[in-house]
N, C-alpha and C. Protein backbone atom coordinates (compact mmCIF):
# COMPACT_ATOMS: atom_id res chain seq x y z
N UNK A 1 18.97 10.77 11.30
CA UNK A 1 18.16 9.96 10.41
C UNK A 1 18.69 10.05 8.98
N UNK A 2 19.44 11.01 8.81
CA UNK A 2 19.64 11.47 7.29
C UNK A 2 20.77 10.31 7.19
N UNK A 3 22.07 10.29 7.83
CA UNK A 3 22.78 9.62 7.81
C UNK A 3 22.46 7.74 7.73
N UNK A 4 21.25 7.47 8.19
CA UNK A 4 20.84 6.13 8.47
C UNK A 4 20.46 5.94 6.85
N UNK A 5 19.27 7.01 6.39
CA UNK A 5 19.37 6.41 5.23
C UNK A 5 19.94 6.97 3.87
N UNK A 6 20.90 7.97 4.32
CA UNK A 6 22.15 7.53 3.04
C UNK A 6 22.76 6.37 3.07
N UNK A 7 23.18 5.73 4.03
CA UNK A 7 23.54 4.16 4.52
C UNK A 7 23.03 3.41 3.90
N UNK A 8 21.69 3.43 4.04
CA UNK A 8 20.76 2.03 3.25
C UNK A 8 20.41 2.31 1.56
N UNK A 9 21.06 3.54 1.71
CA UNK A 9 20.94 3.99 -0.04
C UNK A 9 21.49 2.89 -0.72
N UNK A 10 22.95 2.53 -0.21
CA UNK A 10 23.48 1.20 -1.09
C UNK A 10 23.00 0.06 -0.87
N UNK A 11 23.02 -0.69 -2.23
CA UNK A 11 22.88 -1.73 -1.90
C UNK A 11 23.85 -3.06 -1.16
N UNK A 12 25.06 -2.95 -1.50
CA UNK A 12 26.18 -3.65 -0.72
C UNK A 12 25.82 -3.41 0.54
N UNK A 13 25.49 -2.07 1.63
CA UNK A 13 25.86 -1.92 2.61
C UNK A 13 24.20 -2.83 3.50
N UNK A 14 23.12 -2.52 2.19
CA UNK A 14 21.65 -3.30 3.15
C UNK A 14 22.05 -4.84 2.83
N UNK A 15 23.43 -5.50 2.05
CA UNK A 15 23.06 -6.94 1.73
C UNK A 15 24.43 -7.06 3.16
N UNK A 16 25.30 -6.25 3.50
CA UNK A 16 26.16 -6.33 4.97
C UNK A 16 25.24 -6.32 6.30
N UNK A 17 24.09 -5.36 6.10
CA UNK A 17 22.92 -5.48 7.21
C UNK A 17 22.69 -6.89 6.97
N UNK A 18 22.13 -7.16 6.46
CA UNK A 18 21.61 -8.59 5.98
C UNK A 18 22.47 -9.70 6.44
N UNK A 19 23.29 -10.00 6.18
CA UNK A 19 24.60 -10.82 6.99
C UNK A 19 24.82 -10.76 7.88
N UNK A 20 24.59 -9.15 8.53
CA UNK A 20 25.14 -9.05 10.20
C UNK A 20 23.77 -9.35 10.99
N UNK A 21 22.19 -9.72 10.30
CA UNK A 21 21.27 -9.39 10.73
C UNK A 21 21.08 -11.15 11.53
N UNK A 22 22.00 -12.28 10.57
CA UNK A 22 22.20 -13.59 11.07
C UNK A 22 23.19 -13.65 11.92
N UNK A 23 24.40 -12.99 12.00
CA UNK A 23 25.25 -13.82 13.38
C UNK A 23 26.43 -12.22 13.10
N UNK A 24 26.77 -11.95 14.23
CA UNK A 24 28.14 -11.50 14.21
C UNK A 24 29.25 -11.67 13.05
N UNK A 25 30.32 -10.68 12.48
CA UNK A 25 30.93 -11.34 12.01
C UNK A 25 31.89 -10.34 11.89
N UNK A 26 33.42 -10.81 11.33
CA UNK A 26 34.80 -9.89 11.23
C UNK A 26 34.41 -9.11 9.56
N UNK A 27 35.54 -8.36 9.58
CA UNK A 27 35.61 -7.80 7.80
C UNK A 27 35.43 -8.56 7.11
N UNK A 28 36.49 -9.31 7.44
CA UNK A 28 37.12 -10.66 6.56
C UNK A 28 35.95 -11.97 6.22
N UNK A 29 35.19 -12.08 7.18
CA UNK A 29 34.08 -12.77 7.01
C UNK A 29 33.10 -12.35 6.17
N UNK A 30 32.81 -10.57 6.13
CA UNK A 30 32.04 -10.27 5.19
C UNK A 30 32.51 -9.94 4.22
N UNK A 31 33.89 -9.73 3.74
CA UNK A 31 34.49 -9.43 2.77
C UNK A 31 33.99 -10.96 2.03
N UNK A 32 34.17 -11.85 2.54
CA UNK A 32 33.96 -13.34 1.53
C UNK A 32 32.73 -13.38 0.69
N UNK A 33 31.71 -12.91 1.23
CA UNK A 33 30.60 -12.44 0.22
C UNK A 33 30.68 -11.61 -0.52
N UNK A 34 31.33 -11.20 -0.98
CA UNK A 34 31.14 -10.00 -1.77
C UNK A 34 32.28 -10.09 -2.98
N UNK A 35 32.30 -9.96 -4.19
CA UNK A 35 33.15 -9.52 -5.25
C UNK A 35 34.00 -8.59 -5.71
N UNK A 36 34.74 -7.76 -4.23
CA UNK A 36 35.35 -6.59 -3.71
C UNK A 36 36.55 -6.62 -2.87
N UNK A 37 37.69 -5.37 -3.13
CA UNK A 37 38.63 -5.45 -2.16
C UNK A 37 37.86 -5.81 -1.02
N UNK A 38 39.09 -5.61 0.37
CA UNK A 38 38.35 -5.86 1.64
C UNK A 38 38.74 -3.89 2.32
N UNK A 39 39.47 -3.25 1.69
CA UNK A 39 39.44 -1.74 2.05
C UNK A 39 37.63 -1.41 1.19
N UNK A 40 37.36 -1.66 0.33
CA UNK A 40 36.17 -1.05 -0.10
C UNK A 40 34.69 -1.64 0.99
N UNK A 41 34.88 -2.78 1.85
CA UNK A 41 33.99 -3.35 2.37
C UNK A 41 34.37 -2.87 3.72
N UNK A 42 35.84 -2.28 4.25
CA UNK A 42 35.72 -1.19 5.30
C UNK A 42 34.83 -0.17 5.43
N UNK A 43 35.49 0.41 3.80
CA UNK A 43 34.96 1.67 3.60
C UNK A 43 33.07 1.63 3.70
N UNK A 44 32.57 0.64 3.40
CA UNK A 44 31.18 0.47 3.39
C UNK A 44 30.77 0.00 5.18
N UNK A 45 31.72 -0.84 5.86
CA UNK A 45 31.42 -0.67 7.06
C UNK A 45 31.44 0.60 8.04
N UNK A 46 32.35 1.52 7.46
CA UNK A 46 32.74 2.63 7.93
C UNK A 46 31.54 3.86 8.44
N UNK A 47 30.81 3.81 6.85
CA UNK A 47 29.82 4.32 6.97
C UNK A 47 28.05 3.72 7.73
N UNK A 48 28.69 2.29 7.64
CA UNK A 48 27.23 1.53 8.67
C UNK A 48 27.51 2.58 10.38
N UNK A 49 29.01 2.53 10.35
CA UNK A 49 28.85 2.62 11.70
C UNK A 49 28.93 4.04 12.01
N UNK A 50 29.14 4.81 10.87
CA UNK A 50 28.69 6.49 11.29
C UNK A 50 27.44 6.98 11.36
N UNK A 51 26.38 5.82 10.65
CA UNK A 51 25.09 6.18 11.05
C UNK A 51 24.13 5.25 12.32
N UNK A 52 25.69 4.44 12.73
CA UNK A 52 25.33 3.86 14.08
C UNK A 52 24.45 2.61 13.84
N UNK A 53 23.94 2.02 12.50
CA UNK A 53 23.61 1.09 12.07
C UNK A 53 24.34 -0.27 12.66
N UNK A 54 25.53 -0.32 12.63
CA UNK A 54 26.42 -1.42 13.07
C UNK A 54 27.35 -0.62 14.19
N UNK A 55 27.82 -1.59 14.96
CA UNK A 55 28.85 -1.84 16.07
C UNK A 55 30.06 -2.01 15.89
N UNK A 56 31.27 -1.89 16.16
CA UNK A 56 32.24 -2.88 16.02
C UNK A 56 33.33 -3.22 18.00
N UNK A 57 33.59 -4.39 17.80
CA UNK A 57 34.54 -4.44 18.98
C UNK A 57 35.60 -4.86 18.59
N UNK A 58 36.72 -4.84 19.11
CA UNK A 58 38.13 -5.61 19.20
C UNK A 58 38.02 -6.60 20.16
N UNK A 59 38.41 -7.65 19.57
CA UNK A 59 38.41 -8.54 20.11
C UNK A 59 39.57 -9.66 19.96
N UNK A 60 40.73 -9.44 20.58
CA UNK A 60 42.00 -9.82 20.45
C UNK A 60 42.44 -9.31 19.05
N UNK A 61 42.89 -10.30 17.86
CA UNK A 61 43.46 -9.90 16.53
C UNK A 61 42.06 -9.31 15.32
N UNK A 62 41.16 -9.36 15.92
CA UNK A 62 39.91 -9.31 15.31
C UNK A 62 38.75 -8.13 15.62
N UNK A 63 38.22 -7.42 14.66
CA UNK A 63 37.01 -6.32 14.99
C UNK A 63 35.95 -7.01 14.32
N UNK A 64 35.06 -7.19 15.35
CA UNK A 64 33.66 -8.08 15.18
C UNK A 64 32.63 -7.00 14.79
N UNK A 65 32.05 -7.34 14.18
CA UNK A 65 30.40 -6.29 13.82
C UNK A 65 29.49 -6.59 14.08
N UNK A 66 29.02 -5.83 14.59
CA UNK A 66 27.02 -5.93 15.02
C UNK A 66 26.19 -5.50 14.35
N UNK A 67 25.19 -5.50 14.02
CA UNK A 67 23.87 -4.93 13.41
C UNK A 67 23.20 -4.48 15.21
N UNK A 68 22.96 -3.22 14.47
CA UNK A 68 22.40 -2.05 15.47
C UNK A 68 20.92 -1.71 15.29
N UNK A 69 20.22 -3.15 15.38
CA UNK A 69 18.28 -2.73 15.32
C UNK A 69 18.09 -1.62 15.95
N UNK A 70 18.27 -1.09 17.29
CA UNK A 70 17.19 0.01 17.44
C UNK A 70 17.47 1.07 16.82
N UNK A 71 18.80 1.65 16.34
CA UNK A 71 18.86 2.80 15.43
C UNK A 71 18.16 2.82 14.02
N UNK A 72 17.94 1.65 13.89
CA UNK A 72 17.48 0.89 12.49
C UNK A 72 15.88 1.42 12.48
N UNK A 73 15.17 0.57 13.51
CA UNK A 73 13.68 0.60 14.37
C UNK A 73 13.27 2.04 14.77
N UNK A 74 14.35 2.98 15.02
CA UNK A 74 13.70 4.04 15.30
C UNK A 74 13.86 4.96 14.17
N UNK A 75 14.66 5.06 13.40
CA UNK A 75 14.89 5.54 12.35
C UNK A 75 13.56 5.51 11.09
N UNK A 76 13.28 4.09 11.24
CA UNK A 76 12.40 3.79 10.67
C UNK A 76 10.90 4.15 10.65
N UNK A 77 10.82 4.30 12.47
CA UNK A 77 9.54 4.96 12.94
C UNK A 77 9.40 6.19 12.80
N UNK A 78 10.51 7.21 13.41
CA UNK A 78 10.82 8.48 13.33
C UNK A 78 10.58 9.04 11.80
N UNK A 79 10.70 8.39 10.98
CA UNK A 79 10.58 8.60 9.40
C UNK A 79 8.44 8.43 9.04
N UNK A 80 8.31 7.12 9.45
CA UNK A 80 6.67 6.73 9.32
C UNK A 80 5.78 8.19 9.87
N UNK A 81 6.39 8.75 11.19
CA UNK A 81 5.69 9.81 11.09
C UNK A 81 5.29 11.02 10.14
N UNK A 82 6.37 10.87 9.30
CA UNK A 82 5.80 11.90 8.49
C UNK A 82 4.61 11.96 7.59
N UNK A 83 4.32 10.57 8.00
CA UNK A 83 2.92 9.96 6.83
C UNK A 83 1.71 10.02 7.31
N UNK A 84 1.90 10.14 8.94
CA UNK A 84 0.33 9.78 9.42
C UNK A 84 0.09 11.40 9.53
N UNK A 85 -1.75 11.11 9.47
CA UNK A 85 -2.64 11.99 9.07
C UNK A 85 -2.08 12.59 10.29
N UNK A 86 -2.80 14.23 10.53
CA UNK A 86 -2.80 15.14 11.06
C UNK A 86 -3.88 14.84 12.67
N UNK A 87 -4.57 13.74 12.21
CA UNK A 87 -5.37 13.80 13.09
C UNK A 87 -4.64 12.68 13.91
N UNK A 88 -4.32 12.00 13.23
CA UNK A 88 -3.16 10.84 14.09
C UNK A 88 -2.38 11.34 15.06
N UNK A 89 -1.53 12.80 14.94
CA UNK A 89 -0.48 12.91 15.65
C UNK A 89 -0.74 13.60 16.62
C-alpha cells in the first residue's frame, strides 16, 4: 500500500492514471501529453508499475499500458479501514 500511494503522490503519474483510465496506450502516446522527455515519462511509468498500479505488454515493436483498478480499489479500501469506528470493525 505504501508503494501505491507514493505513486499517486505525483501529480504527472495520477494525470498518466487518468489517460490510461480511457483506453490503453504506448509511452509514446503518453509521452504526447505531457511537456517532458519520454525517459522521464518511463521513469514515472516505471514506478506506476512497481506499485502494480499499471500493466505493461509487448506487443510486437510496442509496450502497451494498462491501468490496474483492483490494486487501485483495494488499496484504497485497505487504507478506509483505518477510519472506521471501532465498533465497525
Amino acid at each position: 500500500m505504501v508503494n501505491v500511494f507514493k505513486a499517486l503522490g505525483d501529480s504527472t503519474r495520477r494525470e498518466i492514471l487518468k489517460l490510461l483510465s480511457e483506453k490503453d496506450m504506448t509511452a509514446g502516446e503518453i509521452s504526447e501529453n505531457f511537456n517532458m522527455s519520454k525517459p522521464a515519462i518511463t521513469k514515472h511509468l516505471d514506478i506506476l508499475r512497481e506499485a502494480e498500479l499499471v500493466s505493461s505488454e509487448k506487443v510486437g515493436l510496442y509496450v502497451i499500458y494498462s491501468i490496474n483498478l483492483s490494486v487501485l480499489q483495494e488499496s484504497i479500501s485497505n487504507f478506509m479501514t483505518f477510519f472506521k469506528k471501532e465498533q465497525d470493525r
